[in-house]
PDB file of N, CA and C in Angstrom:
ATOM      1  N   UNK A   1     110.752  74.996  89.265  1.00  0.00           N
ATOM      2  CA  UNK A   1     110.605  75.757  88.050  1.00  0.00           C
ATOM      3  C   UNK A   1     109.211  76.387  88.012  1.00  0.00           C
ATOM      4  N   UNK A   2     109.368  77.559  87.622  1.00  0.00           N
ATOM      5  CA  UNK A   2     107.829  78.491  87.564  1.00  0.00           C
ATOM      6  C   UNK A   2     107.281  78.113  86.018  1.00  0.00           C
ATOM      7  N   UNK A   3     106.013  77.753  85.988  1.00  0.00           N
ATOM      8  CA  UNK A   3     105.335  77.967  84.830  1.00  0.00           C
ATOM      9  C   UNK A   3     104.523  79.216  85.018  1.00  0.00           C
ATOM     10  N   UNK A   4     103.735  79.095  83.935  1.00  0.00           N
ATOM     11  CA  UNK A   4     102.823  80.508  83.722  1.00  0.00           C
ATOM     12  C   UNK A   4     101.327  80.163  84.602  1.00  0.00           C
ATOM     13  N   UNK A   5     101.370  79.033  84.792  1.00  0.00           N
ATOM     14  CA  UNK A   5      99.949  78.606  85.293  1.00  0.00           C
ATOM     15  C   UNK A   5     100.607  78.812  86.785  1.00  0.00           C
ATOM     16  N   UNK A   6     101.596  77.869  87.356  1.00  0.00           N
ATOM     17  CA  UNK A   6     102.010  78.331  88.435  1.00  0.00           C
ATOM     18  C   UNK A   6     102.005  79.682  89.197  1.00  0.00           C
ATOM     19  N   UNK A   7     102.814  81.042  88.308  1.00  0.00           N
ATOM     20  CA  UNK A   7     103.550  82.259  88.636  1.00  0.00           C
ATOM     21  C   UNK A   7     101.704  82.820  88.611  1.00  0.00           C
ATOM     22  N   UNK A   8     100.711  82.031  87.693  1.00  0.00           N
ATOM     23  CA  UNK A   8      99.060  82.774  87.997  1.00  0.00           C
ATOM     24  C   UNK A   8      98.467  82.380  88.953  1.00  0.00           C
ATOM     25  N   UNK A   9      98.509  81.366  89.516  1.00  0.00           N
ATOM     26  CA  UNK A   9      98.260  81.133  90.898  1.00  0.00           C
ATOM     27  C   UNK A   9      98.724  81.631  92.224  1.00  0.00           C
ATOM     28  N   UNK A  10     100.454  81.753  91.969  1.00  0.00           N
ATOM     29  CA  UNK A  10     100.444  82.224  92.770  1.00  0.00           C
ATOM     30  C   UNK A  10      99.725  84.057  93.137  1.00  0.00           C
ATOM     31  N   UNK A  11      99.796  84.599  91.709  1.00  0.00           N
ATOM     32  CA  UNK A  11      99.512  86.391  92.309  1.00  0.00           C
ATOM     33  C   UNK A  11      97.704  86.045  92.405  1.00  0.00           C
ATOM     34  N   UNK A  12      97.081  84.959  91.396  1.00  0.00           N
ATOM     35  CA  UNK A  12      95.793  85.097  92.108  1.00  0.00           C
ATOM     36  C   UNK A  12      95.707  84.654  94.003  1.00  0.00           C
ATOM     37  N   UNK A  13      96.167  84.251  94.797  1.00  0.00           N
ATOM     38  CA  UNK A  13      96.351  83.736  95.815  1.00  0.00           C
ATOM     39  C   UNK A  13      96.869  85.144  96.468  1.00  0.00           C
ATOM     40  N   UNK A  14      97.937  85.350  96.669  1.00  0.00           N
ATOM     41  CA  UNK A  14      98.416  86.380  96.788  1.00  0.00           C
ATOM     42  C   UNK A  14      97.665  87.686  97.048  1.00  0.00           C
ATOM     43  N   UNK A  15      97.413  88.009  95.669  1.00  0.00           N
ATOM     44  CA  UNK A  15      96.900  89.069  95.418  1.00  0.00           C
ATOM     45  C   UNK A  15      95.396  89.182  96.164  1.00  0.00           C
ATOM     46  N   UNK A  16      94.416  88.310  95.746  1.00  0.00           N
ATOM     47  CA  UNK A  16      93.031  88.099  96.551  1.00  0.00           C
ATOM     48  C   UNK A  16      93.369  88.347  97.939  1.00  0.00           C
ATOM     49  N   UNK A  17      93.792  87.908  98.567  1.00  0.00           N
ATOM     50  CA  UNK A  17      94.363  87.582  99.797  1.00  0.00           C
ATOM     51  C   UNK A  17      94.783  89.476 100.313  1.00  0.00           C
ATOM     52  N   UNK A  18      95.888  89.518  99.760  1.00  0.00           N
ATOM     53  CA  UNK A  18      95.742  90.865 100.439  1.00  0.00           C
ATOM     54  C   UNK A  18      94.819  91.915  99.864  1.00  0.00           C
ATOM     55  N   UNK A  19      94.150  91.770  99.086  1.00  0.00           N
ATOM     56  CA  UNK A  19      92.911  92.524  99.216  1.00  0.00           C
ATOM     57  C   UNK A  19      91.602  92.051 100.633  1.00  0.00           C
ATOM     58  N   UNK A  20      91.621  91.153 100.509  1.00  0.00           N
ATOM     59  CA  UNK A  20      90.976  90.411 101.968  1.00  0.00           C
ATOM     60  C   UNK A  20      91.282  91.041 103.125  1.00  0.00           C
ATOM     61  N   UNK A  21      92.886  90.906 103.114  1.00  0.00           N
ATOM     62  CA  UNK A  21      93.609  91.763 104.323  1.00  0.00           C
ATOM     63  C   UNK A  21      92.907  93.231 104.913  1.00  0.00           C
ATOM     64  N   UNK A  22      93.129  93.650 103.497  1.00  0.00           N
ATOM     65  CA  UNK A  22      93.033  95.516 103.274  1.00  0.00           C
ATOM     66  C   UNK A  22      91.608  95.801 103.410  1.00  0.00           C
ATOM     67  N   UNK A  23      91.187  94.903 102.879  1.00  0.00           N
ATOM     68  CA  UNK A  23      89.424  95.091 103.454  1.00  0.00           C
ATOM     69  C   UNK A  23      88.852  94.811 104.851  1.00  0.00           C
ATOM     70  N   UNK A  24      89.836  93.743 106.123  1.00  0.00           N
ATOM     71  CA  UNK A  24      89.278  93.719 107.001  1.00  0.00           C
ATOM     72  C   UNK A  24      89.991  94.812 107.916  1.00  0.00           C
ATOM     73  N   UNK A  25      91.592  95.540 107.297  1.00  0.00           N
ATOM     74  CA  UNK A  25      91.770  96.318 108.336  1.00  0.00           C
ATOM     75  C   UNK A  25      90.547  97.242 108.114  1.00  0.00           C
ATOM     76  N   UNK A  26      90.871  97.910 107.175  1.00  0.00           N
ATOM     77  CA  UNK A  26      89.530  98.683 106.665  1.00  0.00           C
ATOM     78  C   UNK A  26      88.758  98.460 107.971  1.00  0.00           C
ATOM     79  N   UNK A  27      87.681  97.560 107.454  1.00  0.00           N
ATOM     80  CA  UNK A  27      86.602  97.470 108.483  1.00  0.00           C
ATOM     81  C   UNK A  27      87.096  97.521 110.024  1.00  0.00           C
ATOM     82  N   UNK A  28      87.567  97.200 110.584  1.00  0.00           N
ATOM     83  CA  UNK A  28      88.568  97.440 111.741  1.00  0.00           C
ATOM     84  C   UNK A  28      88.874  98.856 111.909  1.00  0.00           C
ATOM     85  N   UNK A  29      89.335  99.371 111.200  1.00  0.00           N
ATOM     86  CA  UNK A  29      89.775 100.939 111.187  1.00  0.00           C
ATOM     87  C   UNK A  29      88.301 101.793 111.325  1.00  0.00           C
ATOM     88  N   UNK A  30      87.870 101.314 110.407  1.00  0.00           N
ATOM     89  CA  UNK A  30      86.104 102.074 110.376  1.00  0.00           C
ATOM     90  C   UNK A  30      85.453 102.389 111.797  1.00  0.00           C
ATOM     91  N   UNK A  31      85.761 100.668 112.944  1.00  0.00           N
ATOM     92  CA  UNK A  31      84.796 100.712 114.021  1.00  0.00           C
ATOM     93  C   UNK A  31      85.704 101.455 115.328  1.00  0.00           C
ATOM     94  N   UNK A  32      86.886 102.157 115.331  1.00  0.00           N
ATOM     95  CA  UNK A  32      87.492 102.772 115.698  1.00  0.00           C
ATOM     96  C   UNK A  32      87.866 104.306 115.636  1.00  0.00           C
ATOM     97  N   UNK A  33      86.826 104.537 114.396  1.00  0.00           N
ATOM     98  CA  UNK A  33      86.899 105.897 114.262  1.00  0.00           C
ATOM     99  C   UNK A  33      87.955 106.738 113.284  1.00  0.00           C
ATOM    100  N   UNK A  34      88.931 105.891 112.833  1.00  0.00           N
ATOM    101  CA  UNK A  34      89.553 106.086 112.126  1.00  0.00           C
ATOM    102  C   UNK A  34      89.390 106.264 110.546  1.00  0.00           C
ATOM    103  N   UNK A  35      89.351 107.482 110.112  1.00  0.00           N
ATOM    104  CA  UNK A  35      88.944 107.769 108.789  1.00  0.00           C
ATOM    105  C   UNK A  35      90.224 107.920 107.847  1.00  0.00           C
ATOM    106  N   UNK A  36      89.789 109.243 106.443  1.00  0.00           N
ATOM    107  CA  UNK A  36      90.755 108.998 105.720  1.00  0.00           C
ATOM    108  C   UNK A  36      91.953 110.178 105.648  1.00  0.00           C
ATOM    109  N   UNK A  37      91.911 110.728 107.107  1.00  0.00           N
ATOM    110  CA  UNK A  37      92.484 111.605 107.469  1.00  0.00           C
ATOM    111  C   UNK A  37      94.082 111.135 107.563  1.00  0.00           C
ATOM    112  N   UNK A  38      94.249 109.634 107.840  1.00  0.00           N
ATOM    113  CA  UNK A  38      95.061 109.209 107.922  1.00  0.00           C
ATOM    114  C   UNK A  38      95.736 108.292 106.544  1.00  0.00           C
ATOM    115  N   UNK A  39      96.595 108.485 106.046  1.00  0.00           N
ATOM    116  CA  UNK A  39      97.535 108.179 105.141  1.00  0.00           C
ATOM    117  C   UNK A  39      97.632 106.396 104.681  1.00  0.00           C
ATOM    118  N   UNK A  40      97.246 105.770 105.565  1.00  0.00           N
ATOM    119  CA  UNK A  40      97.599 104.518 105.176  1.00  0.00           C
ATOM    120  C   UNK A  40      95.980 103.825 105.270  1.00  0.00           C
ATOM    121  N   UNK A  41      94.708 104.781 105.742  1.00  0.00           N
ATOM    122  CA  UNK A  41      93.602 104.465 105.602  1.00  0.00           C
ATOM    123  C   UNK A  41      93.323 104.798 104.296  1.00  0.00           C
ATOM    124  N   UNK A  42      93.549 105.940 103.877  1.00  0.00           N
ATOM    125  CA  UNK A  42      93.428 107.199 102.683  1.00  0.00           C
ATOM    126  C   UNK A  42      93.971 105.556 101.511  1.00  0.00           C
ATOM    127  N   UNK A  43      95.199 105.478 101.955  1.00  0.00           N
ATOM    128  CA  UNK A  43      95.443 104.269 100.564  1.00  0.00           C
ATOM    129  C   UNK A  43      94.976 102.776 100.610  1.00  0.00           C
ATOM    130  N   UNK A  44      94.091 102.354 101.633  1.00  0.00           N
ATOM    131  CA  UNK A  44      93.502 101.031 102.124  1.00  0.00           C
ATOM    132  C   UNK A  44      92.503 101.570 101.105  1.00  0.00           C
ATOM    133  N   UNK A  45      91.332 102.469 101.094  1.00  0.00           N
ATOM    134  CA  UNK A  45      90.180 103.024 100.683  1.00  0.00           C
ATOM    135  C   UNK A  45      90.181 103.200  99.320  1.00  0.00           C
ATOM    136  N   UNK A  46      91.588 103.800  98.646  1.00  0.00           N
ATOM    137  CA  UNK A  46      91.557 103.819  97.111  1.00  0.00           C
ATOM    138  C   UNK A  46      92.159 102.420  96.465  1.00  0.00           C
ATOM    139  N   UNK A  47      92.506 101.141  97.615  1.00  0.00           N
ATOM    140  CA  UNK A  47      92.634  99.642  96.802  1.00  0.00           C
ATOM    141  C   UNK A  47      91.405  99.400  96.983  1.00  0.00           C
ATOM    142  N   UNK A  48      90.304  99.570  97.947  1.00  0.00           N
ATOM    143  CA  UNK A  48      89.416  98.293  98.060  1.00  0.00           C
ATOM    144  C   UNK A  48      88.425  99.138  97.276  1.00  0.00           C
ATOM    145  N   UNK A  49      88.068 100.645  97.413  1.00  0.00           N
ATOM    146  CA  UNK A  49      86.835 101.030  97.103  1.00  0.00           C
ATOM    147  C   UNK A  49      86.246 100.846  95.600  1.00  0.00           C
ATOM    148  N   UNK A  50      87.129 100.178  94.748  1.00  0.00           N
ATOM    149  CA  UNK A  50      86.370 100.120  93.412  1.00  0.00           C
ATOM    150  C   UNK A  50      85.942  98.968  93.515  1.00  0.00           C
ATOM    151  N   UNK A  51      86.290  98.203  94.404  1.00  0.00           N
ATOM    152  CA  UNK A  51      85.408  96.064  94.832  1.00  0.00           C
ATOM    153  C   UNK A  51      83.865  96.755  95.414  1.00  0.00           C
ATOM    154  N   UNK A  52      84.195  97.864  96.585  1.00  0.00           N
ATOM    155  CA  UNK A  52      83.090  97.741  97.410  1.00  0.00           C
ATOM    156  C   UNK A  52      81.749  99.178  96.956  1.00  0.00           C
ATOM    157  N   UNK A  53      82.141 100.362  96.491  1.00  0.00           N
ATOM    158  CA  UNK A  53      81.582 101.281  95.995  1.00  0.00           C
ATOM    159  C   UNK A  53      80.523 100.395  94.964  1.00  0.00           C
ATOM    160  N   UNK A  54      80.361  99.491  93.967  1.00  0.00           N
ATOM    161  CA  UNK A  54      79.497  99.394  93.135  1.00  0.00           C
ATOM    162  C   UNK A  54      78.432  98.321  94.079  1.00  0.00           C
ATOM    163  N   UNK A  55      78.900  97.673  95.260  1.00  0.00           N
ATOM    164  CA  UNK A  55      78.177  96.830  95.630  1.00  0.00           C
ATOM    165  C   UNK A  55      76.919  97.975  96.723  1.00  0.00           C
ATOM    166  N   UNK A  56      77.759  98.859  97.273  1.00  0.00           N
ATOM    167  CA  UNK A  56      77.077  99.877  97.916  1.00  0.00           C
ATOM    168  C   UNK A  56      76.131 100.390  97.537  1.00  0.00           C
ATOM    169  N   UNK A  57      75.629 100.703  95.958  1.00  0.00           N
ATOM    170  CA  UNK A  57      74.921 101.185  95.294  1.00  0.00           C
ATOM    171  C   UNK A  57      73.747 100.478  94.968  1.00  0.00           C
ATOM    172  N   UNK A  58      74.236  99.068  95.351  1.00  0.00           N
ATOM    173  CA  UNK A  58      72.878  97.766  95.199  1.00  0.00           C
ATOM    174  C   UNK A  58      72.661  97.568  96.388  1.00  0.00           C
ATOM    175  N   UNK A  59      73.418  97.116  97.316  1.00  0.00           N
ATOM    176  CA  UNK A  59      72.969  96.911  98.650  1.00  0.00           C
ATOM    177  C   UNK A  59      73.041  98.382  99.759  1.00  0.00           C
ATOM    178  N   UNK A  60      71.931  98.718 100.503  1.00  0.00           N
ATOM    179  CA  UNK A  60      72.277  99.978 100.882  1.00  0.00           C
ATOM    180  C   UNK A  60      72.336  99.521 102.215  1.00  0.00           C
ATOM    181  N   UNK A  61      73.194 100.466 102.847  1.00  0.00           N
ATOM    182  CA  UNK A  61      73.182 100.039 104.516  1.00  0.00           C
ATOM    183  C   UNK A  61      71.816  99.715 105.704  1.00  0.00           C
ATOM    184  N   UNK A  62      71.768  98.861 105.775  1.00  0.00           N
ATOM    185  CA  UNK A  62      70.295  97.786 106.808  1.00  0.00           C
ATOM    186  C   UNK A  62      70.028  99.573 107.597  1.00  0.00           C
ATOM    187  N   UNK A  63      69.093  99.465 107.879  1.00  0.00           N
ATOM    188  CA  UNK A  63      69.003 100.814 109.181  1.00  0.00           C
ATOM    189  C   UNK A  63      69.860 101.730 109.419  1.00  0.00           C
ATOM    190  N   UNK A  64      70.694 102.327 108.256  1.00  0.00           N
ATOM    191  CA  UNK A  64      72.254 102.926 108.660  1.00  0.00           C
ATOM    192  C   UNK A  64      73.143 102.320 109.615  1.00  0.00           C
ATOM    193  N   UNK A  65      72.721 101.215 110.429  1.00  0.00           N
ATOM    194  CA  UNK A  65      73.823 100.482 111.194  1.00  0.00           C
ATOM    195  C   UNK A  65      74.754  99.503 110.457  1.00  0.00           C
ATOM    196  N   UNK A  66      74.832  98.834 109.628  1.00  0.00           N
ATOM    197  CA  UNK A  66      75.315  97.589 109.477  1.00  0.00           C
ATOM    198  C   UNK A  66      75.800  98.198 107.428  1.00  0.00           C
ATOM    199  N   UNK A  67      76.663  98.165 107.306  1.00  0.00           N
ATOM    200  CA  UNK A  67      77.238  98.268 105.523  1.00  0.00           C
ATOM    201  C   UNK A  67      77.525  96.311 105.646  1.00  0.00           C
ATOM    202  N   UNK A  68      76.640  95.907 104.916  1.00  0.00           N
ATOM    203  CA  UNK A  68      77.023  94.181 104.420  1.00  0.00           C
ATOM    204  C   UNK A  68      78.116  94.577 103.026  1.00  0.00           C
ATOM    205  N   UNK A  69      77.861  95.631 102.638  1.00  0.00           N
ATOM    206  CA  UNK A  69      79.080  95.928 101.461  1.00  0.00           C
ATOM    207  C   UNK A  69      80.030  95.082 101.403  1.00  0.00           C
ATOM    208  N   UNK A  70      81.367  94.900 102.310  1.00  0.00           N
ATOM    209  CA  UNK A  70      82.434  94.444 102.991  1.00  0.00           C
ATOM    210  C   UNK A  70      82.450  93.012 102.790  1.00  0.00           C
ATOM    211  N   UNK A  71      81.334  92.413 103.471  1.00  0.00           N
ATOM    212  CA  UNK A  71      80.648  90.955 103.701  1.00  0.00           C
ATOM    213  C   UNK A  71      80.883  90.674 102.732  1.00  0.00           C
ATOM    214  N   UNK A  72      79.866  90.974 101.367  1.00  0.00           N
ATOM    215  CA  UNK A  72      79.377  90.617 100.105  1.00  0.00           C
ATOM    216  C   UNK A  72      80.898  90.646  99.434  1.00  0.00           C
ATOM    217  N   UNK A  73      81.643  91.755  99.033  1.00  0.00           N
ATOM    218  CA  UNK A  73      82.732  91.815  98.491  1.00  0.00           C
ATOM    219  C   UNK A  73      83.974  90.887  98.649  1.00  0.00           C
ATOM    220  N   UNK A  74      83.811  90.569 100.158  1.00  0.00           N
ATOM    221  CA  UNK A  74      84.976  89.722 100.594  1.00  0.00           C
ATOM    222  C   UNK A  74      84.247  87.947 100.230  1.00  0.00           C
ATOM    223  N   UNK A  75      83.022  88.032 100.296  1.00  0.00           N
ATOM    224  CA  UNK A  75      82.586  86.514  99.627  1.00  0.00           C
ATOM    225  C   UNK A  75      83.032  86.356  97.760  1.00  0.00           C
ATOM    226  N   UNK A  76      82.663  87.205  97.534  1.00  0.00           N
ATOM    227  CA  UNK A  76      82.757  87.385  96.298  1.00  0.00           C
ATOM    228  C   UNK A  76      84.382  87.500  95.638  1.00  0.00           C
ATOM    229  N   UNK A  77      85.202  88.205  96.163  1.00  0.00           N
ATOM    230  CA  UNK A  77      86.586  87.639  95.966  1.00  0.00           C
ATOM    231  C   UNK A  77      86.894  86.118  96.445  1.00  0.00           C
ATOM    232  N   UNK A  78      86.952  85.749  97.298  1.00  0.00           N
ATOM    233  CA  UNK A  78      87.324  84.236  97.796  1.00  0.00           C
ATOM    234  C   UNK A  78      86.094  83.296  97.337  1.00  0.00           C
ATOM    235  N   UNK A  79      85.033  83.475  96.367  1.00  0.00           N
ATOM    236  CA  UNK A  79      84.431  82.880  95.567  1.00  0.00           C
ATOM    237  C   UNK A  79      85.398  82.793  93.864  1.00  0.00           C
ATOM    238  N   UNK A  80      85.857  84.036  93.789  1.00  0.00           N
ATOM    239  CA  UNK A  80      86.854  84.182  92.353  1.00  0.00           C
ATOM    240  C   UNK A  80      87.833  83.531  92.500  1.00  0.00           C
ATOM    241  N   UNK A  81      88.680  83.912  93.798  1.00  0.00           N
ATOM    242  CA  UNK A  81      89.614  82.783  93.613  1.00  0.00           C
ATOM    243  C   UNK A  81      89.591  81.981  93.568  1.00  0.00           C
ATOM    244  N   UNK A  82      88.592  80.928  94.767  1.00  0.00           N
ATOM    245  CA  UNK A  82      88.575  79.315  94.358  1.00  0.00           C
ATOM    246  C   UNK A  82      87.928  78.980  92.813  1.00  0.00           C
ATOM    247  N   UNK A  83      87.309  79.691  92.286  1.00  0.00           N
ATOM    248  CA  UNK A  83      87.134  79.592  90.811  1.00  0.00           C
ATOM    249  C   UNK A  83      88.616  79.857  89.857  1.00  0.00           C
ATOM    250  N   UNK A  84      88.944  80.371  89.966  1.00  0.00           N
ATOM    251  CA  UNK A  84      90.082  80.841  89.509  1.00  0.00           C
ATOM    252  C   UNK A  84      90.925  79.824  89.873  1.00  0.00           C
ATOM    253  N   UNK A  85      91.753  79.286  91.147  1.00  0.00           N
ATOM    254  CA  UNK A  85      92.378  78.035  90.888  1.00  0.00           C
ATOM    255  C   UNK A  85      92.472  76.525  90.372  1.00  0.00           C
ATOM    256  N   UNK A  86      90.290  76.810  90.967  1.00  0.00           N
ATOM    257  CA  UNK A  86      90.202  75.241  89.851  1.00  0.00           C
ATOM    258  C   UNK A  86      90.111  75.178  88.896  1.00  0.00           C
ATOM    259  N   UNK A  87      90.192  76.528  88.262  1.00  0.00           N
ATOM    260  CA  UNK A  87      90.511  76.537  86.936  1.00  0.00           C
ATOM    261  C   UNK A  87      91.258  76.325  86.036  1.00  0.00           C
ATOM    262  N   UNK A  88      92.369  75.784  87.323  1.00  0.00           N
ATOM    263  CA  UNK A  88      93.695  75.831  86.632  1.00  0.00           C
ATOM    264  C   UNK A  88      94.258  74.386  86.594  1.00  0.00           C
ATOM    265  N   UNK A  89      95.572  74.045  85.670  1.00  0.00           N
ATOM    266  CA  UNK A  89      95.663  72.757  85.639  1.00  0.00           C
ATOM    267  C   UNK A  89      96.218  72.263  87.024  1.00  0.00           C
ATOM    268  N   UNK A  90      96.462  71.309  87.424  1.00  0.00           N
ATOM    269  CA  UNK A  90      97.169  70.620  88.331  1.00  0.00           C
ATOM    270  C   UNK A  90      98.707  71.077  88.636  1.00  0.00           C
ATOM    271  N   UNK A  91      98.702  71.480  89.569  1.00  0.00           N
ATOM    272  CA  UNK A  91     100.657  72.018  89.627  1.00  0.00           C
ATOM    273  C   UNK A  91     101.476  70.776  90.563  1.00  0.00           C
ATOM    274  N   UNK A  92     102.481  70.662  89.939  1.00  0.00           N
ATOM    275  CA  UNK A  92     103.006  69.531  90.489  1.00  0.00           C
ATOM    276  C   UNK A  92     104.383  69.932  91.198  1.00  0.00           C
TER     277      UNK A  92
END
């Protein structure tokens, strides 16, 4: 039987998670050259870029080599979620 605490765990899990996903093809796609010319990059870029665009603006890229953007964002979700589940009661 689904409760409400349950059916929220699961899309926080879920959901975090494939944002995680979409952020490392992302980065993957990035070191390949692959931009947003392509259709399924074009829609990777408009899920993740409102996580990673405000962090960009505080952290700026090390020597133009290295965006920690990515890094920071993907700690920072899988910091929410494990907050977010122990937040929750015990599911049995």
């Amino acid at each position: 039987m689904f409760t409400i605490g349950r059916i929220f765990a699961i899309i926080a899990t879920y959901g975090i998670d494939a944002l995680v996903i979409a952020m490392l093809i992302r980065v993957i796609a990035s070191w390949f050259q692959f931009d947003e010319r392509f259709a399924f990059i074009r829609f990777l870029a408009r899920l993740t870029d409102p996580l990673i665009k405000p962090i960009r603006r505080i952290v700026r890229p090390a020597a133009g080599l290295f965006d920690f953007s990515f890094l920071i964002a993907w700690f920072m979700l899988i910091t929410i979620q494990i907050l977010l589940l122990q937040a929750l009661p015990p599911l049995m």
